[in-house]
PDB file of N, CA and C in Angstrom:
ATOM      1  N   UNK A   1      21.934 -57.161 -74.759  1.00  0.00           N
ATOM      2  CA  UNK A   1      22.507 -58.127 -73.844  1.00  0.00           C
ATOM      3  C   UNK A   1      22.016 -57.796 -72.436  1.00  0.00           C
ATOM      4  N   UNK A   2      21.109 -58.560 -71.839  1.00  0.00           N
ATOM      5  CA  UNK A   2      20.415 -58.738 -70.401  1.00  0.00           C
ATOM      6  C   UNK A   2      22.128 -58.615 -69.621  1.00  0.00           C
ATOM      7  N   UNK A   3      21.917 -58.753 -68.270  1.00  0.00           N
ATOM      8  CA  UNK A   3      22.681 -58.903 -67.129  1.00  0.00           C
ATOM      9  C   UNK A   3      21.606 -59.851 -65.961  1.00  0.00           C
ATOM     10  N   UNK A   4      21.971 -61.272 -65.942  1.00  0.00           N
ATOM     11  CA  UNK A   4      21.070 -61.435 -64.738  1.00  0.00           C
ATOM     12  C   UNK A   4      21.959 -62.233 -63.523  1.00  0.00           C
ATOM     13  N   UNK A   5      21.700 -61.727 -62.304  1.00  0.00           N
ATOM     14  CA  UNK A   5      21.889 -62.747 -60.767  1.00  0.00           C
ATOM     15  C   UNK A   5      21.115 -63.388 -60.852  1.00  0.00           C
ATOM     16  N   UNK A   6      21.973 -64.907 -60.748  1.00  0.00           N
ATOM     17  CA  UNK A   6      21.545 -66.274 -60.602  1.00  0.00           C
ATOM     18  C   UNK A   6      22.215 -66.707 -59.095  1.00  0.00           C
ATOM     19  N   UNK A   7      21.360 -67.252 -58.283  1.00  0.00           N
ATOM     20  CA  UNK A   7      21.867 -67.970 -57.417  1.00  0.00           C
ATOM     21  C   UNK A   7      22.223 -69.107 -56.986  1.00  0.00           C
ATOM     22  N   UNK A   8      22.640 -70.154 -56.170  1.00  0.00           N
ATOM     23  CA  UNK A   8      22.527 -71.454 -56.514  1.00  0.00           C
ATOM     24  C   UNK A   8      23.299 -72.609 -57.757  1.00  0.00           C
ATOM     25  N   UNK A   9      23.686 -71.451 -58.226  1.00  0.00           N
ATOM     26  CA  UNK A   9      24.848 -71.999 -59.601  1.00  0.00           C
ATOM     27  C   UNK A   9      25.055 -73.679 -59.394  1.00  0.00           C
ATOM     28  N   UNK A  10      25.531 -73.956 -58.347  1.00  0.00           N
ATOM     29  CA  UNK A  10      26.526 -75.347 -58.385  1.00  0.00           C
ATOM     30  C   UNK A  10      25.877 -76.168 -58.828  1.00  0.00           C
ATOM     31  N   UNK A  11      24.137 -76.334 -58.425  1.00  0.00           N
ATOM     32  CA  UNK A  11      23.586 -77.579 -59.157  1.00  0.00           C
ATOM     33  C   UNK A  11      22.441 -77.123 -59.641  1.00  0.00           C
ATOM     34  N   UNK A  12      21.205 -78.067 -59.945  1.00  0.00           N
ATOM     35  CA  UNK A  12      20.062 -78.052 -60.152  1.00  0.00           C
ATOM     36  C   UNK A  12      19.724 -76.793 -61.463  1.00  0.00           C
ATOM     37  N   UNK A  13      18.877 -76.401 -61.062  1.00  0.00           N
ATOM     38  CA  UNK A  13      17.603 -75.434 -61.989  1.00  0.00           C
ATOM     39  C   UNK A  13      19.072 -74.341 -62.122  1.00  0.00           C
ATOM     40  N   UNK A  14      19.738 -73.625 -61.079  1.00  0.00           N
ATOM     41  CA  UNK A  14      20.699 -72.398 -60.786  1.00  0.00           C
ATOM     42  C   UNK A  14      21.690 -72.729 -61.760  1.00  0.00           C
ATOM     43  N   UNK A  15      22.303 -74.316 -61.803  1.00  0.00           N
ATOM     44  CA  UNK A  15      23.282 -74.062 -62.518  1.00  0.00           C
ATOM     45  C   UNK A  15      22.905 -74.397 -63.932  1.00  0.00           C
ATOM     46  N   UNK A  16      21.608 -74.752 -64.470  1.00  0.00           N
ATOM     47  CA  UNK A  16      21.272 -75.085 -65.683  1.00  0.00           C
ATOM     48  C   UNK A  16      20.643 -73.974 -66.438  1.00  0.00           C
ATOM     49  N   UNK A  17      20.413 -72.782 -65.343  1.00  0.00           N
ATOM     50  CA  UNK A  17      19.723 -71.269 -66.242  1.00  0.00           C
ATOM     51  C   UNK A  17      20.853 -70.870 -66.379  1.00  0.00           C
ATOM     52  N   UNK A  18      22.004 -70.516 -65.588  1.00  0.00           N
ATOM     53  CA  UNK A  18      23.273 -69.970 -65.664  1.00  0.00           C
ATOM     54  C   UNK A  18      23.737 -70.469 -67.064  1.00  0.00           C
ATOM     55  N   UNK A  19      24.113 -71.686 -67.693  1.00  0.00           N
ATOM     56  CA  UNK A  19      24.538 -72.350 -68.839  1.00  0.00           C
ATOM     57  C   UNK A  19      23.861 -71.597 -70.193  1.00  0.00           C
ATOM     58  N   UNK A  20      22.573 -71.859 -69.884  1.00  0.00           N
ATOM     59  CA  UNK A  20      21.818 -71.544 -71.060  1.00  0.00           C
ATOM     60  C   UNK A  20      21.965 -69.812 -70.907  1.00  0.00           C
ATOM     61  N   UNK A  21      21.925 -69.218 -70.067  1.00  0.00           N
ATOM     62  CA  UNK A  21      21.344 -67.669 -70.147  1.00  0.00           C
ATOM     63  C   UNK A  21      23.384 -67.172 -70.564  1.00  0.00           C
ATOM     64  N   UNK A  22      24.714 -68.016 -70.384  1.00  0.00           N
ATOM     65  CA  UNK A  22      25.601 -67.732 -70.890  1.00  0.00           C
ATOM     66  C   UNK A  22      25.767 -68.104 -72.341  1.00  0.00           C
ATOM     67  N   UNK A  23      25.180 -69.165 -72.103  1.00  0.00           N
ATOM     68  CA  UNK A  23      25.408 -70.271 -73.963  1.00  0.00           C
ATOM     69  C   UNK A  23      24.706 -68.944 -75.049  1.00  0.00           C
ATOM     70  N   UNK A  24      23.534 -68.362 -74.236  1.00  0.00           N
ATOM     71  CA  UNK A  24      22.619 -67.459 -75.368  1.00  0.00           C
ATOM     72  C   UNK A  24      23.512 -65.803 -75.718  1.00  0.00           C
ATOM     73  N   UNK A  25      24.310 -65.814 -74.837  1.00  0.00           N
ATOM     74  CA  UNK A  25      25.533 -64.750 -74.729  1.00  0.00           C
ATOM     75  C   UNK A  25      25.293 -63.560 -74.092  1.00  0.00           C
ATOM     76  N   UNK A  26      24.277 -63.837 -73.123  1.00  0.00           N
ATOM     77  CA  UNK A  26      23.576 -62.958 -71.997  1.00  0.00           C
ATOM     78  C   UNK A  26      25.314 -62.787 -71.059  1.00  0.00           C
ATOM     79  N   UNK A  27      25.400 -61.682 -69.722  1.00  0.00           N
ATOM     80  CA  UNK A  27      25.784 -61.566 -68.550  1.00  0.00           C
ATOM     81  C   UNK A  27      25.317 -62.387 -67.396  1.00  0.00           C
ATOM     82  N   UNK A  28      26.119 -62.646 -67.033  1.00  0.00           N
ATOM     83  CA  UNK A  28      25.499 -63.459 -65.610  1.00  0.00           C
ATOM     84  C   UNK A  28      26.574 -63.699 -64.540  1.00  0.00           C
ATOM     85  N   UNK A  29      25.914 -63.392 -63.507  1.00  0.00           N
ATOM     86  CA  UNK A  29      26.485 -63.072 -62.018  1.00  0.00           C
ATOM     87  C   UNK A  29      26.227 -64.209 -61.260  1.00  0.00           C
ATOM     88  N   UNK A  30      26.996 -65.416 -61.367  1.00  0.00           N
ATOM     89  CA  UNK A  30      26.607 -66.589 -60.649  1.00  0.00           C
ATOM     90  C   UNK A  30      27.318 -66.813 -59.393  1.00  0.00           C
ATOM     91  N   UNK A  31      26.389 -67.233 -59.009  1.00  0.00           N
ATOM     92  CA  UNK A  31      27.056 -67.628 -57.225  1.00  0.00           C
ATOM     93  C   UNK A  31      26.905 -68.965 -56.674  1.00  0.00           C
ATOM     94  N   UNK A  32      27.389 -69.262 -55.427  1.00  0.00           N
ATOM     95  CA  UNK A  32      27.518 -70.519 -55.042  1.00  0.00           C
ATOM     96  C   UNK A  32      28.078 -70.144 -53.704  1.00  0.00           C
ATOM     97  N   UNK A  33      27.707 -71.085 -52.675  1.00  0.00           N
ATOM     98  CA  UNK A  33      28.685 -71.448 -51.439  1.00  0.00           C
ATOM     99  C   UNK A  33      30.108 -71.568 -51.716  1.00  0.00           C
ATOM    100  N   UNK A  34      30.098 -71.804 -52.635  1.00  0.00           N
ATOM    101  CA  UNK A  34      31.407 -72.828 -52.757  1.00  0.00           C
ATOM    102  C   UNK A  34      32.431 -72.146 -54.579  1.00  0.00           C
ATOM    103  N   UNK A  35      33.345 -71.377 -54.482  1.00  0.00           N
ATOM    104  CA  UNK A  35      33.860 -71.244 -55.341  1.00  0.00           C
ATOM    105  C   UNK A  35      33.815 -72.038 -56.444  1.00  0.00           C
ATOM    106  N   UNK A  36      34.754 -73.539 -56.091  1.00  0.00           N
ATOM    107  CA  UNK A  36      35.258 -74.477 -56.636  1.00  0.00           C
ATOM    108  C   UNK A  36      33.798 -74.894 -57.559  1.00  0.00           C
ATOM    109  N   UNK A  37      32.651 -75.098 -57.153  1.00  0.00           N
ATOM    110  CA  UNK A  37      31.441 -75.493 -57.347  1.00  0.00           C
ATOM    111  C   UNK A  37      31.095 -75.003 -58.887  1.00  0.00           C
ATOM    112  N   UNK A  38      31.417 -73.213 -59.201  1.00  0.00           N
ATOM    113  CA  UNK A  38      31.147 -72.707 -60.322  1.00  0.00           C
ATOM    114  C   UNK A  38      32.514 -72.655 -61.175  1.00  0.00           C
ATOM    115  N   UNK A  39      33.568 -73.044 -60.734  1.00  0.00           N
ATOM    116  CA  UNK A  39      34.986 -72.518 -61.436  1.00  0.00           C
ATOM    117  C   UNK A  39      34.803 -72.711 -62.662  1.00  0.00           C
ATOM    118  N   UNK A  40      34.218 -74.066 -63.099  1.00  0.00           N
ATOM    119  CA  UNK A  40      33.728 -74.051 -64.783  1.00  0.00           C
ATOM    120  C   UNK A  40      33.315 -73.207 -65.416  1.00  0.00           C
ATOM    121  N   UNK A  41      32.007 -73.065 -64.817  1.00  0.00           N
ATOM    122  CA  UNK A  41      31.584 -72.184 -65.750  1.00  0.00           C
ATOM    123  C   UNK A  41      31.631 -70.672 -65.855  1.00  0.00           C
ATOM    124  N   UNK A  42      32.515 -69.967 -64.943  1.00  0.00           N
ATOM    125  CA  UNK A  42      33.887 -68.735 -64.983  1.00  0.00           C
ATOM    126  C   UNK A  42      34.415 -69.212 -65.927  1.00  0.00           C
ATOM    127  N   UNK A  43      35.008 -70.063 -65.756  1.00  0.00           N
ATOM    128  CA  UNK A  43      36.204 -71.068 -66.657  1.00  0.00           C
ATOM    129  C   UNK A  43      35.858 -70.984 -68.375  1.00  0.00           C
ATOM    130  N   UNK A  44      34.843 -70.998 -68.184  1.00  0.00           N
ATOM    131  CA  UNK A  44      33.804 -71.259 -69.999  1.00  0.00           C
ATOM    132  C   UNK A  44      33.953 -70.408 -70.352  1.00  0.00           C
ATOM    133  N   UNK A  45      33.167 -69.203 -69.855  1.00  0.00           N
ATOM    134  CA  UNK A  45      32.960 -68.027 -70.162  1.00  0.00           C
ATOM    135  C   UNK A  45      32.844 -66.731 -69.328  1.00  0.00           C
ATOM    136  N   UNK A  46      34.924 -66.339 -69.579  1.00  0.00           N
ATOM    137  CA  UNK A  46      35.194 -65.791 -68.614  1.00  0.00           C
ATOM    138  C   UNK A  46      34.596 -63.990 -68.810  1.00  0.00           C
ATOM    139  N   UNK A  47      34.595 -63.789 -69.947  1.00  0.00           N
ATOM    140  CA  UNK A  47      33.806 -62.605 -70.114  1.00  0.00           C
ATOM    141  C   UNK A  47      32.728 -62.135 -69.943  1.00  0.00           C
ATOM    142  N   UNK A  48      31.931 -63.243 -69.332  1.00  0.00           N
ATOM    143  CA  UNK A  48      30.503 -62.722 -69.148  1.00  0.00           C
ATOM    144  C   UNK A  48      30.036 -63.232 -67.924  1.00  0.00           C
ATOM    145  N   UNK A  49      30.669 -64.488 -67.315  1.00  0.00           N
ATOM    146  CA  UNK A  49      30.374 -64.899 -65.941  1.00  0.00           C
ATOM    147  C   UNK A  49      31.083 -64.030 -64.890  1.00  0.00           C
TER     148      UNK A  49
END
């Protein structure tokens, strides 16, 4: 199991590697300006985001 920082989470390319690199059951350290922006996908998968 990788660990990767993703930046940019809330939209685009950031929040669509974040999905897949959690969906595959990797770690991931996602960020955003904006809390509210990633709460989902904390929300999804709170053990590994």
């Amino acid at each position: 199991m990788s660990t990767w920082l993703i930046t940019g989470c809330s939209s685009g390319l950031g929040r669509s590697l974040a999905q897949a690199v959690l969906k595959q059951g990797d770690n991931a350290v996602v960020t955003a300006r904006k809390l509210s922006a990633i709460q989902d996908i904390v929300d999804s998968y709170p053990d590994t985001a």
